[in-house]
N, C-alpha and C. Protein backbone atom coordinates (compact mmCIF):
# COMPACT_ATOMS: atom_id res chain seq x y z
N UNK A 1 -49.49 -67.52 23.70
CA UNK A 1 -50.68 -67.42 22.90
C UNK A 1 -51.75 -66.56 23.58
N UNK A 2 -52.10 -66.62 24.88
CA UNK A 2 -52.99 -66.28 25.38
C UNK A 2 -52.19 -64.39 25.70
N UNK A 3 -51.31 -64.03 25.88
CA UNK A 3 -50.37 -62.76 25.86
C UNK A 3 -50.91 -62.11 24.06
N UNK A 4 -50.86 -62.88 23.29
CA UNK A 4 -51.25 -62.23 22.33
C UNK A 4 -52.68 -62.13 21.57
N UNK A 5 -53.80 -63.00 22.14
CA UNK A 5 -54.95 -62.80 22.60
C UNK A 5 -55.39 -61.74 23.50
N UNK A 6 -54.60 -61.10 24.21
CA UNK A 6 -55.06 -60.47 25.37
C UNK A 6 -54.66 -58.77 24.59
N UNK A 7 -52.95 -59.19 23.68
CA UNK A 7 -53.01 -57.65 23.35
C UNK A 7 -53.56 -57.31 22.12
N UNK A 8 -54.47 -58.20 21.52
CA UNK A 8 -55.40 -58.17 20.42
C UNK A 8 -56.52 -57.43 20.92
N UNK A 9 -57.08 -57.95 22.52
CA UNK A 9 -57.78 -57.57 22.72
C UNK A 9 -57.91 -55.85 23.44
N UNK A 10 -57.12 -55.76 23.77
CA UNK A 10 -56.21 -54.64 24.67
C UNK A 10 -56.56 -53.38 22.76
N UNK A 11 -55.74 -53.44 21.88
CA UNK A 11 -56.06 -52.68 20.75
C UNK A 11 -57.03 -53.00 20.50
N UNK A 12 -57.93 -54.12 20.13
CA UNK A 12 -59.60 -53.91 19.67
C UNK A 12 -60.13 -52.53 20.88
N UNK A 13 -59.79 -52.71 21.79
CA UNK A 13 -60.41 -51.84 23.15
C UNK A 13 -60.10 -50.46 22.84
N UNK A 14 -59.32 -50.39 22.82
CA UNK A 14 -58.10 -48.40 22.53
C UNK A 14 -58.79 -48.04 21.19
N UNK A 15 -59.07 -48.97 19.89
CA UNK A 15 -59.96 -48.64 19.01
C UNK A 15 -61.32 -47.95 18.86
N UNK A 16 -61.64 -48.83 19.77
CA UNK A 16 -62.98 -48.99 20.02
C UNK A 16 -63.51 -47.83 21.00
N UNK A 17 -62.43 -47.44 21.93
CA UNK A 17 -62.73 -46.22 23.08
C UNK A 17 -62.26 -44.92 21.73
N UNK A 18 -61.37 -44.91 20.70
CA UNK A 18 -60.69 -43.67 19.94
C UNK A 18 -62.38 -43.66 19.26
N UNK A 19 -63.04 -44.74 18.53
CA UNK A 19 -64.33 -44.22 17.33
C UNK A 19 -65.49 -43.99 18.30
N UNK A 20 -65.37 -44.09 19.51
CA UNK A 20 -66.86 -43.73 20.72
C UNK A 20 -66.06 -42.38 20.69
N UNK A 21 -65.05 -42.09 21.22
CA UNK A 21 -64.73 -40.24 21.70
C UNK A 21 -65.29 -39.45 20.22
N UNK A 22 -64.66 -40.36 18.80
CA UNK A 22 -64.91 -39.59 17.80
C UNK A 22 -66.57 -39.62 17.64
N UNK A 23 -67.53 -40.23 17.93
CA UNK A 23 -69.07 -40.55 17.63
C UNK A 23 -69.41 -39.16 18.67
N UNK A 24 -68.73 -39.67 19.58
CA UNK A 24 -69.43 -38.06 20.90
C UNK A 24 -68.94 -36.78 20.47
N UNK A 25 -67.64 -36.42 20.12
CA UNK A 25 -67.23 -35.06 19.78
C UNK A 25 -68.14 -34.99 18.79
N UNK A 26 -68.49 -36.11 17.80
CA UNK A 26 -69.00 -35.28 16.43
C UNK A 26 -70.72 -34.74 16.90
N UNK A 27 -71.26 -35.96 17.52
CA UNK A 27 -72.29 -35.60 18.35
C UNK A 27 -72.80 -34.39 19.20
N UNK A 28 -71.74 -33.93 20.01
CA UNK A 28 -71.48 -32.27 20.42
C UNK A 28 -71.60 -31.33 19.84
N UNK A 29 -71.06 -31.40 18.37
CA UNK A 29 -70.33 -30.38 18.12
C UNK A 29 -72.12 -30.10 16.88
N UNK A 30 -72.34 -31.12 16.75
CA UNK A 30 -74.01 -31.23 16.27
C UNK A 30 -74.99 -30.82 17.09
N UNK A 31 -75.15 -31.00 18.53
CA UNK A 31 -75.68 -30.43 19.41
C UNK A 31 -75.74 -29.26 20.00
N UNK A 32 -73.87 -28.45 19.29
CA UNK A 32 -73.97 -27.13 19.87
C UNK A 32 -74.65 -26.25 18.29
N UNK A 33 -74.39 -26.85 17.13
CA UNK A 33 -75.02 -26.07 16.00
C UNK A 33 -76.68 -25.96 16.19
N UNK A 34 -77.00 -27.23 16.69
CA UNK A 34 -78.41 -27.48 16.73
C UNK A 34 -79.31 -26.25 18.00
N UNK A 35 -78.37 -26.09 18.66
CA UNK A 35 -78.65 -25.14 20.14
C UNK A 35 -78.34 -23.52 19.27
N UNK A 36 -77.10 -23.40 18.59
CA UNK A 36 -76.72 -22.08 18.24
C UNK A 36 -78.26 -22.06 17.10
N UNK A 37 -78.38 -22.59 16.79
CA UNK A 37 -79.39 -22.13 15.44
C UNK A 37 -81.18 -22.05 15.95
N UNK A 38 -81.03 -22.80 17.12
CA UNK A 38 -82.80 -22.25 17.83
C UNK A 38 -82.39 -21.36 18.50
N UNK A 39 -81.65 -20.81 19.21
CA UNK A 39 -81.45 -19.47 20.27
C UNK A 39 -81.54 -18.83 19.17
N UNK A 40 -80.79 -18.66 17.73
CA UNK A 40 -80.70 -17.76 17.17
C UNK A 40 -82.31 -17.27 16.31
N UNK A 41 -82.93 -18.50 16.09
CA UNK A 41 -83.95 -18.25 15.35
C UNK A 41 -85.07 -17.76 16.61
N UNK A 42 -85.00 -18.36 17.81
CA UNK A 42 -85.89 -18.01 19.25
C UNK A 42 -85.84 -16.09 19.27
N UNK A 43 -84.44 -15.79 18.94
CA UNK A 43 -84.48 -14.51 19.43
C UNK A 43 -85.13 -13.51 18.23
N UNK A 44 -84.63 -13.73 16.67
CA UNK A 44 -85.18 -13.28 15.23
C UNK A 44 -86.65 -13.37 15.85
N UNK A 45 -87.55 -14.24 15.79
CA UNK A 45 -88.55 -14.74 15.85
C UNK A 45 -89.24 -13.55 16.91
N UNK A 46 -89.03 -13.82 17.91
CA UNK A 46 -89.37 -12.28 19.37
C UNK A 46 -89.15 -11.22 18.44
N UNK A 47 -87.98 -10.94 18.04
CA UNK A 47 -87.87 -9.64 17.50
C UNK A 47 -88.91 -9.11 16.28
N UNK A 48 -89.09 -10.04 15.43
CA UNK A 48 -90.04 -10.14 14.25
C UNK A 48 -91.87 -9.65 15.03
N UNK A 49 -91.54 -10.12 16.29
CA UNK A 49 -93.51 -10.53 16.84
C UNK A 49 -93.13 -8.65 17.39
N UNK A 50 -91.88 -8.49 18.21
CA UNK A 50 -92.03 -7.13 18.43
C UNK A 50 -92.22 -6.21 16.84
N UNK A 51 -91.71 -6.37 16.26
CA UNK A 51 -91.85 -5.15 15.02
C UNK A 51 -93.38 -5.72 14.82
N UNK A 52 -93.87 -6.76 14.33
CA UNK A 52 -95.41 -6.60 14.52
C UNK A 52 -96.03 -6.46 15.23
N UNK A 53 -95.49 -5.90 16.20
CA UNK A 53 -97.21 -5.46 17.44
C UNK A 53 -97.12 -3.74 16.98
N UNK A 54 -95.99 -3.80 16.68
CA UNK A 54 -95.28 -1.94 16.32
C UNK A 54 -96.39 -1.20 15.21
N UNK A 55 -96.36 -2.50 13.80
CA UNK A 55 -96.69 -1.87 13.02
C UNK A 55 -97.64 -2.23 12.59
N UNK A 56 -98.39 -3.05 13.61
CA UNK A 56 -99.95 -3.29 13.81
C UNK A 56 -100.57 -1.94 14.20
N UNK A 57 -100.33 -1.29 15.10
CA UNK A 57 -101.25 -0.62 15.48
C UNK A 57 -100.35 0.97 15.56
N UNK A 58 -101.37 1.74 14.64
CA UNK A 58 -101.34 2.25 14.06
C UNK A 58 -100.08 3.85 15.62
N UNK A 59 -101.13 4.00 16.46
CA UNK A 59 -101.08 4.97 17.27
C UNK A 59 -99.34 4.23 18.25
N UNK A 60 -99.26 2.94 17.83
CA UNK A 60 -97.64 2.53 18.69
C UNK A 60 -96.82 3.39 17.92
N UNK A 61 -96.83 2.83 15.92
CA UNK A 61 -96.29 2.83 14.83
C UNK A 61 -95.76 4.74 15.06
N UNK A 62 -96.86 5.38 15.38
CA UNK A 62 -96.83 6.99 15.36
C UNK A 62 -95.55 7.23 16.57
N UNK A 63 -96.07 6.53 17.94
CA UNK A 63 -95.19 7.01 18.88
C UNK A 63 -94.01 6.51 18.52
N UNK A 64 -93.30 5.17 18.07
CA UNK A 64 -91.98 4.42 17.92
C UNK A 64 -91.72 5.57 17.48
N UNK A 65 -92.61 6.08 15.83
CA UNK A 65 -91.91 6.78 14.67
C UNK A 65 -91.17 7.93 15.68
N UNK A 66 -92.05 8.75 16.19
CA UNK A 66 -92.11 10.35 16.56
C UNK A 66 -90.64 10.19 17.65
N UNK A 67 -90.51 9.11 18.41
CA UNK A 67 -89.87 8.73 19.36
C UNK A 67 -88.04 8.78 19.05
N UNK A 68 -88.09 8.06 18.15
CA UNK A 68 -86.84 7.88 17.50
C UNK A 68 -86.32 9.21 16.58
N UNK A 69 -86.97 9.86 16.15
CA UNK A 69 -86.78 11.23 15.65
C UNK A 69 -86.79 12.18 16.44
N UNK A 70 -88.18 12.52 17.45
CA UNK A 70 -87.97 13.64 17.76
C UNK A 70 -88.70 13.37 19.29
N UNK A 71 -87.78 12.79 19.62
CA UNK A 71 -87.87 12.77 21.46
C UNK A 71 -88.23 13.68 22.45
N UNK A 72 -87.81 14.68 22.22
CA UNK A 72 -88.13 15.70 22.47
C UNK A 72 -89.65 16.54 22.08
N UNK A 73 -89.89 16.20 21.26
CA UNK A 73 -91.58 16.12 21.17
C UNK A 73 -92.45 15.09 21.91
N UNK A 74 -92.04 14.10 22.62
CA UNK A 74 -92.79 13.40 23.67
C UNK A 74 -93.24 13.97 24.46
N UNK A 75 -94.22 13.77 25.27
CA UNK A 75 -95.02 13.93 26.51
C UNK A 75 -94.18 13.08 27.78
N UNK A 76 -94.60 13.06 28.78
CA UNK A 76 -93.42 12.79 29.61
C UNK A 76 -93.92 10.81 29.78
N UNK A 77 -95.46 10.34 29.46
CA UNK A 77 -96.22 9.71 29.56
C UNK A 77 -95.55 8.92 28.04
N UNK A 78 -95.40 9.40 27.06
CA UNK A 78 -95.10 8.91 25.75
C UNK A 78 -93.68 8.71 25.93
N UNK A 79 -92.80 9.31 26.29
CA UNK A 79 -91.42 9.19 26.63
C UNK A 79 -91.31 7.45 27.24
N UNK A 80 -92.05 7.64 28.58
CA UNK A 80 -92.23 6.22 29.26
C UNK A 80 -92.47 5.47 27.74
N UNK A 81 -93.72 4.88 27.60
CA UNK A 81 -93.74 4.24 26.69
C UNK A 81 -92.70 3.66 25.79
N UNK A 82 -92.49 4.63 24.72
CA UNK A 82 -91.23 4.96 23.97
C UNK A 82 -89.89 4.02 24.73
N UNK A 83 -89.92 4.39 25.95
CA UNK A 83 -88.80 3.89 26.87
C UNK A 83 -88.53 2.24 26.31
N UNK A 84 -89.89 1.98 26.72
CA UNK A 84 -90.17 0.56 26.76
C UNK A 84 -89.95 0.11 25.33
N UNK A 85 -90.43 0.31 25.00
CA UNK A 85 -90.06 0.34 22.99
C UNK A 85 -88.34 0.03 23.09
N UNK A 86 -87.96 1.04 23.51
CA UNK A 86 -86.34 1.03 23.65
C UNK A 86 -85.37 -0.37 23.91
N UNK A 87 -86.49 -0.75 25.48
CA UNK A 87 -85.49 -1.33 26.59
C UNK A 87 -85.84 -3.07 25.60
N UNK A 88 -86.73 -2.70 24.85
CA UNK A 88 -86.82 -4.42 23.86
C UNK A 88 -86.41 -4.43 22.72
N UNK A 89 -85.62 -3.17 22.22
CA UNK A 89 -85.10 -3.30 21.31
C UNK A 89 -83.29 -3.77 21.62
N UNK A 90 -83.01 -2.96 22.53
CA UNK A 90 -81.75 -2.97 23.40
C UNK A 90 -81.67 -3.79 23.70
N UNK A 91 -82.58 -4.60 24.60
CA UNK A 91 -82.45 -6.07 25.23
C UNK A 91 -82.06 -7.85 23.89
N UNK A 92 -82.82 -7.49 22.80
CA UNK A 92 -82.77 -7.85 21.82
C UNK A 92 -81.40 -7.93 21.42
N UNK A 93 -80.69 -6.70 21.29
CA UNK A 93 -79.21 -6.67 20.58
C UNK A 93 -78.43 -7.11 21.47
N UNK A 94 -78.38 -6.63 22.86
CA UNK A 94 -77.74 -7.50 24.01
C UNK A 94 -78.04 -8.81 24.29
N UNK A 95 -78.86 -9.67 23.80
CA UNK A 95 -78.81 -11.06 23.67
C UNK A 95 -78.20 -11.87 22.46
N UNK A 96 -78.28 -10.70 21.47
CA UNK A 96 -77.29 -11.12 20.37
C UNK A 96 -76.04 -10.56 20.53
N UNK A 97 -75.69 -9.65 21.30
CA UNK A 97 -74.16 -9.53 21.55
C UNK A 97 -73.68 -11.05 22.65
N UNK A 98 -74.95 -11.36 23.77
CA UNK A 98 -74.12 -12.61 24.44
C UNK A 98 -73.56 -13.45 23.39
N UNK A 99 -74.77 -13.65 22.69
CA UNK A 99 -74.50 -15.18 21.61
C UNK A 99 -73.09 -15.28 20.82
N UNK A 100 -73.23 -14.11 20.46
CA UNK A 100 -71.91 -13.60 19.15
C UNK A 100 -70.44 -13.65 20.74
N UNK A 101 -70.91 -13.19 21.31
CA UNK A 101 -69.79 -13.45 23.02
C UNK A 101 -69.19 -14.68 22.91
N UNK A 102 -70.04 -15.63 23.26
CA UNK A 102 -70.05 -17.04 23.42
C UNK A 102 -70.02 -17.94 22.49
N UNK A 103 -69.72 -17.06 21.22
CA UNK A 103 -69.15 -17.73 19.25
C UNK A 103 -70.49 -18.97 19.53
N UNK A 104 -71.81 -18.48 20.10
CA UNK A 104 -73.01 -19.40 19.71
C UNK A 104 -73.61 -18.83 18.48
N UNK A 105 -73.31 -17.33 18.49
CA UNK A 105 -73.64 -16.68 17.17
C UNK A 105 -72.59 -16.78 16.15
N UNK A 106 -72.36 -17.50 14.95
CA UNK A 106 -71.24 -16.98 13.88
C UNK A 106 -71.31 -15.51 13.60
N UNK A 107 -70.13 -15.01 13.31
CA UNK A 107 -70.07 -13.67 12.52
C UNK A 107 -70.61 -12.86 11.56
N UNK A 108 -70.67 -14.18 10.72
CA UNK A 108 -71.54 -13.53 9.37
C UNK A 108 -73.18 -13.29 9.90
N UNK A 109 -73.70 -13.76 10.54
CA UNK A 109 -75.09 -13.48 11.31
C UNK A 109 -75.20 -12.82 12.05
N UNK A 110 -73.74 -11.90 12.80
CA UNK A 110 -74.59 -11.22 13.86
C UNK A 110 -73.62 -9.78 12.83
N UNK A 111 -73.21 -9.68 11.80
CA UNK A 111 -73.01 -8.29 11.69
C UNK A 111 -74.05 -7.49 10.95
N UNK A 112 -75.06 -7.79 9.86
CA UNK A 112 -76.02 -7.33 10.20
C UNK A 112 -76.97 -6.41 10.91
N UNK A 113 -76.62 -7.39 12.21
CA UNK A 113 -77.60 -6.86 13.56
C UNK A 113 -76.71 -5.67 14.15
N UNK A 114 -75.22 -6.22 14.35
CA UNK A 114 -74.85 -4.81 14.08
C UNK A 114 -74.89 -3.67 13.71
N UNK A 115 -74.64 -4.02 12.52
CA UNK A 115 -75.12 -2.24 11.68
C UNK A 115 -76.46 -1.65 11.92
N UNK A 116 -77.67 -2.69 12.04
CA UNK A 116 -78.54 -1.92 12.41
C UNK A 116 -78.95 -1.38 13.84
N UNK A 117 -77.97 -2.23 15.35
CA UNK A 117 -77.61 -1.30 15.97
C UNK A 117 -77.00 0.56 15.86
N UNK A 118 -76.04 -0.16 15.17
CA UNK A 118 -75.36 1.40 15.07
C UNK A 118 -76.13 2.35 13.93
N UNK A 119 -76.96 2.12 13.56
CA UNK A 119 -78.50 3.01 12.82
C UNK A 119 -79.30 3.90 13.82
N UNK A 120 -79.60 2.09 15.05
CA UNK A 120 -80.51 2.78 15.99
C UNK A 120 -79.45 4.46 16.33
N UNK A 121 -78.49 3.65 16.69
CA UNK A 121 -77.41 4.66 17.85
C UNK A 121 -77.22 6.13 17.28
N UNK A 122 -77.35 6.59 15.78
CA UNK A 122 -77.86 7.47 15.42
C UNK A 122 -78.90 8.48 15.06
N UNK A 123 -79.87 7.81 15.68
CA UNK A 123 -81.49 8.48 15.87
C UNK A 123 -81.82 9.11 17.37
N UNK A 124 -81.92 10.19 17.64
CA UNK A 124 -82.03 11.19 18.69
C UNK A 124 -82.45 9.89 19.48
N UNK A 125 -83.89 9.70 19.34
CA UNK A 125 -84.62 8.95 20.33
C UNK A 125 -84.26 7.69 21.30
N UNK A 126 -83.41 6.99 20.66
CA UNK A 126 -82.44 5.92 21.02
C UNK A 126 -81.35 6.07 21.57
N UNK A 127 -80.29 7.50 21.03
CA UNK A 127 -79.74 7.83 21.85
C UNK A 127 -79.95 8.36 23.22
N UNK A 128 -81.05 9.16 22.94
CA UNK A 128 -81.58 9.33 24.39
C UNK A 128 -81.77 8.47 25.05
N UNK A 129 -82.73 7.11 24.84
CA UNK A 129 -82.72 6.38 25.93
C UNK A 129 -81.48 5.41 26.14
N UNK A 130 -80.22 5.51 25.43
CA UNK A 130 -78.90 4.86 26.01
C UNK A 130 -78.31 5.46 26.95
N UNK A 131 -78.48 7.35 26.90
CA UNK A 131 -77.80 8.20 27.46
C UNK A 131 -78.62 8.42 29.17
N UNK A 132 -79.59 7.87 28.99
CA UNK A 132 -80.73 7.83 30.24
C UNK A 132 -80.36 6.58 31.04
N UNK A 133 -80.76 5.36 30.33
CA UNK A 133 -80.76 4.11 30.77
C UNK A 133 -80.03 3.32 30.49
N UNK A 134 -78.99 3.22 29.94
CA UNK A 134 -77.82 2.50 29.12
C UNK A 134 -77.11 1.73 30.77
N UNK A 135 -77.20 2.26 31.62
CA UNK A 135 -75.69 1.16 32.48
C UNK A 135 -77.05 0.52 33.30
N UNK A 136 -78.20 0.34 32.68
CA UNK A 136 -78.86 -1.13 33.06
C UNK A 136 -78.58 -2.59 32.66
N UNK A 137 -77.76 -2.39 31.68
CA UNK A 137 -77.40 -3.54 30.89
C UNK A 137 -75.96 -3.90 31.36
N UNK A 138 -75.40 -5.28 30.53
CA UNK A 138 -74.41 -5.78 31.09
C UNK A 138 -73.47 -5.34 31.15
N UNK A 139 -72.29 -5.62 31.69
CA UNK A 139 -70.96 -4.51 31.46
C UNK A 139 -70.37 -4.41 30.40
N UNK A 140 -70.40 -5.70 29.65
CA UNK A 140 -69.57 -5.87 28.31
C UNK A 140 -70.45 -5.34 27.23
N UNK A 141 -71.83 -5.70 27.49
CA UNK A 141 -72.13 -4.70 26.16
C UNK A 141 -72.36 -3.77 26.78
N UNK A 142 -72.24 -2.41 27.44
CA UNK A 142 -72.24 -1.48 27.59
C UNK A 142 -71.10 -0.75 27.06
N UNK A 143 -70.31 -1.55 27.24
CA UNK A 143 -68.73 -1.19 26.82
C UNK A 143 -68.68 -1.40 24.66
N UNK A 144 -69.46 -2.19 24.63
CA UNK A 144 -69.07 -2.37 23.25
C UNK A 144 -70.52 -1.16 22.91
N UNK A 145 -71.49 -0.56 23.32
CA UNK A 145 -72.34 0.25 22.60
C UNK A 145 -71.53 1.37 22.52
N UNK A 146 -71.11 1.32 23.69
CA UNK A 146 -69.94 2.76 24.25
C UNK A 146 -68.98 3.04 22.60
N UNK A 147 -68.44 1.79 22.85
CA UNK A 147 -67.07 2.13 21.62
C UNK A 147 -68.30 2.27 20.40
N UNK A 148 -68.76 1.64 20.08
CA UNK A 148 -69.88 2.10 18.89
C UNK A 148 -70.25 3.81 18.48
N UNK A 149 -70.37 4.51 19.71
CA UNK A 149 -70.83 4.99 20.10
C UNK A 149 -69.49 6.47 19.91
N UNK A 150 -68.14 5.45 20.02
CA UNK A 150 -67.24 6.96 20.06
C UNK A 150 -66.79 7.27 18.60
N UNK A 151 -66.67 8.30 18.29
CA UNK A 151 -66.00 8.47 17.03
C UNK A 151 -64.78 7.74 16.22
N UNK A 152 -65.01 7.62 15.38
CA UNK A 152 -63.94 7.17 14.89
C UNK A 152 -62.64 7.80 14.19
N UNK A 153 -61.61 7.98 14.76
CA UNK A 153 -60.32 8.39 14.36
C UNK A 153 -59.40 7.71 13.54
N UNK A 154 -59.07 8.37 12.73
CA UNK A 154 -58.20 7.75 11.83
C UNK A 154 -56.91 7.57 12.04
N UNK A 155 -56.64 6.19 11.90
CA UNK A 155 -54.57 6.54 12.71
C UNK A 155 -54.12 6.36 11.19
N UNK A 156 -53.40 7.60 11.62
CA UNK A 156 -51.91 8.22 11.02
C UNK A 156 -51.32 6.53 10.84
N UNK A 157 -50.95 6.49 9.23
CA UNK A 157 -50.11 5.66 9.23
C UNK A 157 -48.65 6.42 9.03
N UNK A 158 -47.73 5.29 9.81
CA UNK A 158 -46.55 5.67 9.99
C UNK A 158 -45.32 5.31 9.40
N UNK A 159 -44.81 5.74 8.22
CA UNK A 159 -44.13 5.36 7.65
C UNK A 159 -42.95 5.66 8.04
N UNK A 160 -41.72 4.53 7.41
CA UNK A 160 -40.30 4.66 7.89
C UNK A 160 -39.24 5.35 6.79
N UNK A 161 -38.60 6.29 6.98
CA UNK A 161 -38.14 6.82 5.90
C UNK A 161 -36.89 6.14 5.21
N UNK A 162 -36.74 6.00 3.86
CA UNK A 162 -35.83 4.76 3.71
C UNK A 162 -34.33 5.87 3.60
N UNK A 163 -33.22 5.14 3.69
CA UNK A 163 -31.97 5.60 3.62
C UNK A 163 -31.51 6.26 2.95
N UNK A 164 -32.03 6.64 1.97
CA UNK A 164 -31.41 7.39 0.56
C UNK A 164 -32.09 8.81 1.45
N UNK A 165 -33.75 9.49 2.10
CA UNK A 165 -34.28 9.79 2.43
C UNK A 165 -33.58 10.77 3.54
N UNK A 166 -32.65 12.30 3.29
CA UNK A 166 -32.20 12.73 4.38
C UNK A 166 -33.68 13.13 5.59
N UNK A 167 -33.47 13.31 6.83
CA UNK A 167 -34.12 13.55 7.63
C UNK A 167 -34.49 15.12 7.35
N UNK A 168 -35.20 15.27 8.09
CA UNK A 168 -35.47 16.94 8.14
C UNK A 168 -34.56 17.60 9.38
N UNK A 169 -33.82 17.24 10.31
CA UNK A 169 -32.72 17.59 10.74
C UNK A 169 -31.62 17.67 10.10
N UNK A 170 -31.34 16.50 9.40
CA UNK A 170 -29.98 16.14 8.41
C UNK A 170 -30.01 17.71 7.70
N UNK A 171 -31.29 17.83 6.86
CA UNK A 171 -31.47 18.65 5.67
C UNK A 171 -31.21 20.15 6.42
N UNK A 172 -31.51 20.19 7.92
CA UNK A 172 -31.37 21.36 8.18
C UNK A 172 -29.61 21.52 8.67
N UNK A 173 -29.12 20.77 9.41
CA UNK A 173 -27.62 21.02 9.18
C UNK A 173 -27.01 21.12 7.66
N UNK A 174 -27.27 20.34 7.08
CA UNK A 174 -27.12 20.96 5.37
C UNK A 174 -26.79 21.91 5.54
N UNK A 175 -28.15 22.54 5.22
CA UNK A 175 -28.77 24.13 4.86
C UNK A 175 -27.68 25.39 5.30
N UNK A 176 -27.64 24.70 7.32
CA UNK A 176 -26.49 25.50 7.79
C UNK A 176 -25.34 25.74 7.03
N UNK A 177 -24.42 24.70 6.84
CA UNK A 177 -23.09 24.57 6.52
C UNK A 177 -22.62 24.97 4.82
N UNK A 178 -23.86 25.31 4.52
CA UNK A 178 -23.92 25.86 2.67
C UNK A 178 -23.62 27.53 2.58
């Protein structure tokens, strides 16, 4: 009697330890959404206060503009500046490349930010300052602005020729023996 008291109690226990692991995983997995969704809104949020200090004032709004177009019309003093403009916009996408790294960012949220990376990456001014200052940043996104960054080639698809299909050797011994 007391043997089957004990393995009553023995499964109440193994129960009872299986719905605590399930209360904590579900708990976690709530804690990591709850963490992915303030980093994500922490970083939007910075980025939002930077575009408004931009297009507050009037004489930034001119240099960003002039900067990103025509870099080469900077002063060496406005260039600096400009720089800086750069290194918080860059820094910005490289904290959303960690997140999206570390699947704290979902996909559908960070492609977006993507594309409007690869916008920046086509404006003189931006390229310039990747082509200047770019291996300040981490290795992995350096590597992923990089591939952004290279052309894109189209692969040759490769088809298999089916059996009925003489070769172009075949067809040329043919040709011979006619």
């Amino acid at each position: 009697m007391l043997d089957q008291v004990a393995q009553i109690f023995v499964v109440a226990g193994s129960i009872a330890v299986i719905f605590t692991l399930i209360a904590v995983f579900i708990q976690l997995r709530r804690n990591n959404q709850i963490s992915t969704s303030s980093a994500y809104q922490s970083l939007t949020s910075t980025f939002n206060q930077f575009i408004m200090s931009i297009t507050q004032d009037d004489r930034l709004l001119e240099l960003y503009t002039r900067g990103r177009h025509h870099p080469e019309k900077l002063t060496q003093d406005e260039k600096e500046r400009f720089f800086f403009l750069c290194a918080q916009m860059y820094g910005f996408h490289e904290n959303l490349y960690i997140l999206r790294q570390t699947k704290s960012l979902p996909k559908e949220f960070y492609e977006g930010w993507r594309m409007d990376l690869m916008k920046n990456l086509q404006q003189a001014g931006f390229l310039l300052y990747w082509q200047e200052q770019g291996d300040e940043y981490a290795t992995g996104f350096r590597k992923y602005v990089n591939e952004l960054l290279e052309p894109k080639t189209e692969k040759k698809k490769v088809t298999k020729p089916d059996n009925n299909t003489p070769s172009k050797s075949t067809q040329k011994h043919s040709a011979k023996r006619k």
